[in-house]
Protein backbone atom coordinates (compact mmCIF):
# COMPACT_ATOMS: atom_id res chain seq x y z
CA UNK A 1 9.57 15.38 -3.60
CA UNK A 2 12.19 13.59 -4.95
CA UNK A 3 13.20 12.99 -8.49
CA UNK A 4 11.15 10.52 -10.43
CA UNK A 5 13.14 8.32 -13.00
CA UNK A 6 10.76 6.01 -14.20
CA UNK A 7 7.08 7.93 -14.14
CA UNK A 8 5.34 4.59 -15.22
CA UNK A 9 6.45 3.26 -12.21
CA UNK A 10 6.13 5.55 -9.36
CA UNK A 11 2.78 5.96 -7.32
CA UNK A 12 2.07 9.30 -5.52
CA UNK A 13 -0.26 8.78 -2.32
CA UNK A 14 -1.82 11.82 -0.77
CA UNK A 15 -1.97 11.41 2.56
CA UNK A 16 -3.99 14.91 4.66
CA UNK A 17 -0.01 15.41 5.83
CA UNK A 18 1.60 15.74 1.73
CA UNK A 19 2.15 13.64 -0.59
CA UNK A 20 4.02 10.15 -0.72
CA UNK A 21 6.17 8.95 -3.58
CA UNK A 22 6.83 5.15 -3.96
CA UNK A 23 9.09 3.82 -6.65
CA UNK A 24 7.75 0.45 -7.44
CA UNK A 25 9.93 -2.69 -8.62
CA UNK A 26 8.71 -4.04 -11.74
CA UNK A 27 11.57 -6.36 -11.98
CA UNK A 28 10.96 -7.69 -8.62
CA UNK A 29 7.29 -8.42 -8.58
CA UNK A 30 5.67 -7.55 -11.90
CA UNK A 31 2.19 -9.01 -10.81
CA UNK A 32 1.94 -6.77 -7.75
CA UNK A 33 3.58 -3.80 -9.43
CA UNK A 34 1.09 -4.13 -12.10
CA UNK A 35 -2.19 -4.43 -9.94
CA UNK A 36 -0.86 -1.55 -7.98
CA UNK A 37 -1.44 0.32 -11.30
CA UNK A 38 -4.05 -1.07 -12.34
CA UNK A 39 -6.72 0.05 -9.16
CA UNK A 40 -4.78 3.28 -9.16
CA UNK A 41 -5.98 4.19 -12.30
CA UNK A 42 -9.71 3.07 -11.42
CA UNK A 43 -9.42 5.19 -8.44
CA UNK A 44 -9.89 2.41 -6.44
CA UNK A 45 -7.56 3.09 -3.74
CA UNK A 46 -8.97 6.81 -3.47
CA UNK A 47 -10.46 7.37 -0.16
CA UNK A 48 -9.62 3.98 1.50
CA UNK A 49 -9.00 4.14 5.29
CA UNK A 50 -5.15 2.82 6.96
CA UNK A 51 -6.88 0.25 8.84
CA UNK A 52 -4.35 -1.39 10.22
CA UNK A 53 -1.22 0.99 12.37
CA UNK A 54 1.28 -0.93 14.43
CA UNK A 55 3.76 1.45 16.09
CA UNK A 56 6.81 0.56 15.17
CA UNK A 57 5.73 -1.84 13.00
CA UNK A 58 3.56 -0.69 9.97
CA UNK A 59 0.26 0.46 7.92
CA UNK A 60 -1.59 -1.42 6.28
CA UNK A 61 -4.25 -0.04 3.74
CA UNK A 62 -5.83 -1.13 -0.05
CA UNK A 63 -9.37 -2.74 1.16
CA UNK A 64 -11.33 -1.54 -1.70
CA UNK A 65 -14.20 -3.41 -0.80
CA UNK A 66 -14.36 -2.26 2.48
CA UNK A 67 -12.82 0.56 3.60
CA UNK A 68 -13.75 3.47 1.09
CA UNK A 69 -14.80 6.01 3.70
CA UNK A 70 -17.32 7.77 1.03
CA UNK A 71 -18.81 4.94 -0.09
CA UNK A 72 -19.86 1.62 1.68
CA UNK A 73 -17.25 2.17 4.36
CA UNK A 74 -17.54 -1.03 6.74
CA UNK A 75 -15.00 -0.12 10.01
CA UNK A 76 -16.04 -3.90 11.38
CA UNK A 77 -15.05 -5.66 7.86
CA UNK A 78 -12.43 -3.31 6.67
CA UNK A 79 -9.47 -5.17 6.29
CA UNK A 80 -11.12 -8.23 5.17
CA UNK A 81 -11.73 -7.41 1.53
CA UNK A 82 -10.30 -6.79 -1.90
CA UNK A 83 -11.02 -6.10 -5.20
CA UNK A 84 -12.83 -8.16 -7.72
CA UNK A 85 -9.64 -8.64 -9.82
CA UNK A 86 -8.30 -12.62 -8.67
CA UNK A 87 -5.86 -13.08 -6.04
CA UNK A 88 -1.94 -13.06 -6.73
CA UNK A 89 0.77 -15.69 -6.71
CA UNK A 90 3.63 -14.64 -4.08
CA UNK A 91 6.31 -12.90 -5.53
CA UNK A 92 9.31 -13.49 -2.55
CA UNK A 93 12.81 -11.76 -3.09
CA UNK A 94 16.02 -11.46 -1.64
CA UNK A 95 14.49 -7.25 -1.11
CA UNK A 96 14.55 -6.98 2.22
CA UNK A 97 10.98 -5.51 4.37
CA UNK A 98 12.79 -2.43 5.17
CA UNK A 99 11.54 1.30 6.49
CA UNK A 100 9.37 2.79 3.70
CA UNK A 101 9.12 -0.77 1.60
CA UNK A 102 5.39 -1.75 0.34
CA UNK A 103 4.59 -4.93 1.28
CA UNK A 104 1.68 -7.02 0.08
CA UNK A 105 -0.58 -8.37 2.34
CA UNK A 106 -2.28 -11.54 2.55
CA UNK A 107 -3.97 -14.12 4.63
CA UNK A 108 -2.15 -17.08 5.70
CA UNK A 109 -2.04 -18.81 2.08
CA UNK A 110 1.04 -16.63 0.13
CA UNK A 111 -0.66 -16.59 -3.14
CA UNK A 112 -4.32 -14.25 -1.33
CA UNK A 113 -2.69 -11.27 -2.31
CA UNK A 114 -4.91 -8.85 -4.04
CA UNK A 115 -5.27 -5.24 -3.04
CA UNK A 116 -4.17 -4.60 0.49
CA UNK A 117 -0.66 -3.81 0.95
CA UNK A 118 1.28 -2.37 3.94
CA UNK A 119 4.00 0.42 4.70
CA UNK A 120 7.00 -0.55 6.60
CA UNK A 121 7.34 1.99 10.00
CA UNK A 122 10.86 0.36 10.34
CA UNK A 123 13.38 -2.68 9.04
CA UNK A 124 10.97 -5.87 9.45
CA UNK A 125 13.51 -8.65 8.54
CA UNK A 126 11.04 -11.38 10.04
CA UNK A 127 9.07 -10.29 7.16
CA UNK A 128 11.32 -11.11 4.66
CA UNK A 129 10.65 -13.93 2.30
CA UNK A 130 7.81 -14.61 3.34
CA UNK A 131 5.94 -11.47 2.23
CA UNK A 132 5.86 -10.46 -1.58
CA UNK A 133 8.00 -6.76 -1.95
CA UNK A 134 7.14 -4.51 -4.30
CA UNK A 135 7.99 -0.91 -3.91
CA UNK A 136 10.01 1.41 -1.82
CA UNK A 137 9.00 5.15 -0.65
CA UNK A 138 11.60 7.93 -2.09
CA UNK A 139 9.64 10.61 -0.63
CA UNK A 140 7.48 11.60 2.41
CA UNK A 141 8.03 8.80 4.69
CA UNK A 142 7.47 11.73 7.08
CA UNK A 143 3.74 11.92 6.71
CA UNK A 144 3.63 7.92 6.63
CA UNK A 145 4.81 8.40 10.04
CA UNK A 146 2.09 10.85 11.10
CA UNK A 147 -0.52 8.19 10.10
CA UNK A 148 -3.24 7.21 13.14
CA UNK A 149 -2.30 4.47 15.12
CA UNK A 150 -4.49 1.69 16.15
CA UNK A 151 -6.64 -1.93 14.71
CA UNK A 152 -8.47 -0.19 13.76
CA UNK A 153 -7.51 3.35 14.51
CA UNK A 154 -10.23 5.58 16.19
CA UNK A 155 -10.29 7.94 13.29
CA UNK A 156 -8.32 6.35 10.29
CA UNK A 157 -6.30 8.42 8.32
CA UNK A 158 -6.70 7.66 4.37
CA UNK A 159 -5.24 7.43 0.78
CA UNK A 160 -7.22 10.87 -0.53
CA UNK A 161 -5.50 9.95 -3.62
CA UNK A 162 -3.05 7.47 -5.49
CA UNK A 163 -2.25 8.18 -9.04
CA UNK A 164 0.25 6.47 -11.21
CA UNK A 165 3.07 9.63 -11.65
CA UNK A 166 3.04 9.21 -15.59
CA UNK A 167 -0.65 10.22 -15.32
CA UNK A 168 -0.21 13.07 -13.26
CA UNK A 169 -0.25 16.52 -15.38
C-alpha cells in the first residue's frame, strides 16, 4: 500500500482482489469528501455491489439503498438509490477525471449527488467539469481493474469494506 499522509482523509476499500487506497481532496470538494466519510463510518458502503462496469470506461458503486448484497439487495433498482442524507451541490474543478479519480455520480441535474460515486478505468476528459472530483486512488488500482464487467454485471463484485484510514487500528 502506499504511504498515507493525511489518515483523516484516505478511504481503504476492500475489494475480494486487496485492498484500495484513495486519497480524497478536501480542498477540492469538501461536501463530497465529507459524505464519503460520513457513510463510511456507518458502514454504509459495506457490502454494496459495483453495479455499473464500463470497459474502458469505469465503476460505478455507493447505492446504499439498493445494492447491499446482505441486506435488501434489489439487482433491478440498484443504481437508482442513495442514502437518506440530502443530495449535494456540484463541486466542478479544474481536477481532471483521470485513471483511478472518484467521481461523483448523479442524474442529469449536477446538484443529485448523494452516495454513488464512480472509479475512473482510464483518463475521461469528457467528464471533466461537468462531474464533481473528489479523490484519487494511490494504491491498488490493480484490483479496481479486476472488477466484473457489465450494467449490471452477472455477478457484481463489491465494497466488502470501506473504512476511513484514521479509524483503522
Amino acid at each position: 500500500m502506499s504511504e498515507i499522509k493525511d489518515p483523516e482523509n484516505t478511504i481503504i476499500i476492500t475489494l475480494a482482489n486487496g485492498p484500495v487506497v484513495v486519497e480524497l481532496l478536501p480542498k477540492v470538494a469538501p461536501k463530497h469528501v465529507e459524505r464519503m466519510k460520513t457513510l463510511a463510518r456507518a458502514g454504509a458502503y459495506d457490502n454494496v455491489a459495483f453495479h455499473r462496469v464500463i470497459e474502458g470506461f469505469m465503476a460505478q458503486t455507493g447505492d446504499v439503498e439498493h445494492a447491499n448484497m446482505e441486506k435488501n439487495y434489489n439487482p433491478r433498482r440498484s443504481g437508482t438509490g442513495g442514502s437518506d442524507l440530502p443530495d449535494l451541490p456540484a463541486e466542478f474543478s479544474k481536477v481532471p477525471h483521470a485513471r483511478g479519480s472518484i467521481g461523483a455520480a448523479r442524474s442529469s441535474n449536477p446538484n443529485s449527488a448523494n452516495s454513488q460515486f464512480f472509479i475512473n478505468f482510464s483518463d475521461n476528459s469528457f467528464l471533466n467539469g461537468q462531474y464533481t472530483v473528489y479523490g484519487q486512488v494511490i494504491s491498488g488500482m490493480e484490483h479496481v481493474d479486476k472488477i466484473a464487467r457489465g450494467e449490471p454485471p452477472a455477478n457484481p463484485d463489491r465494497m466488502i469494506s470501506v473504512k476511513v484510514a484514521a479509524d483503522v487500528a
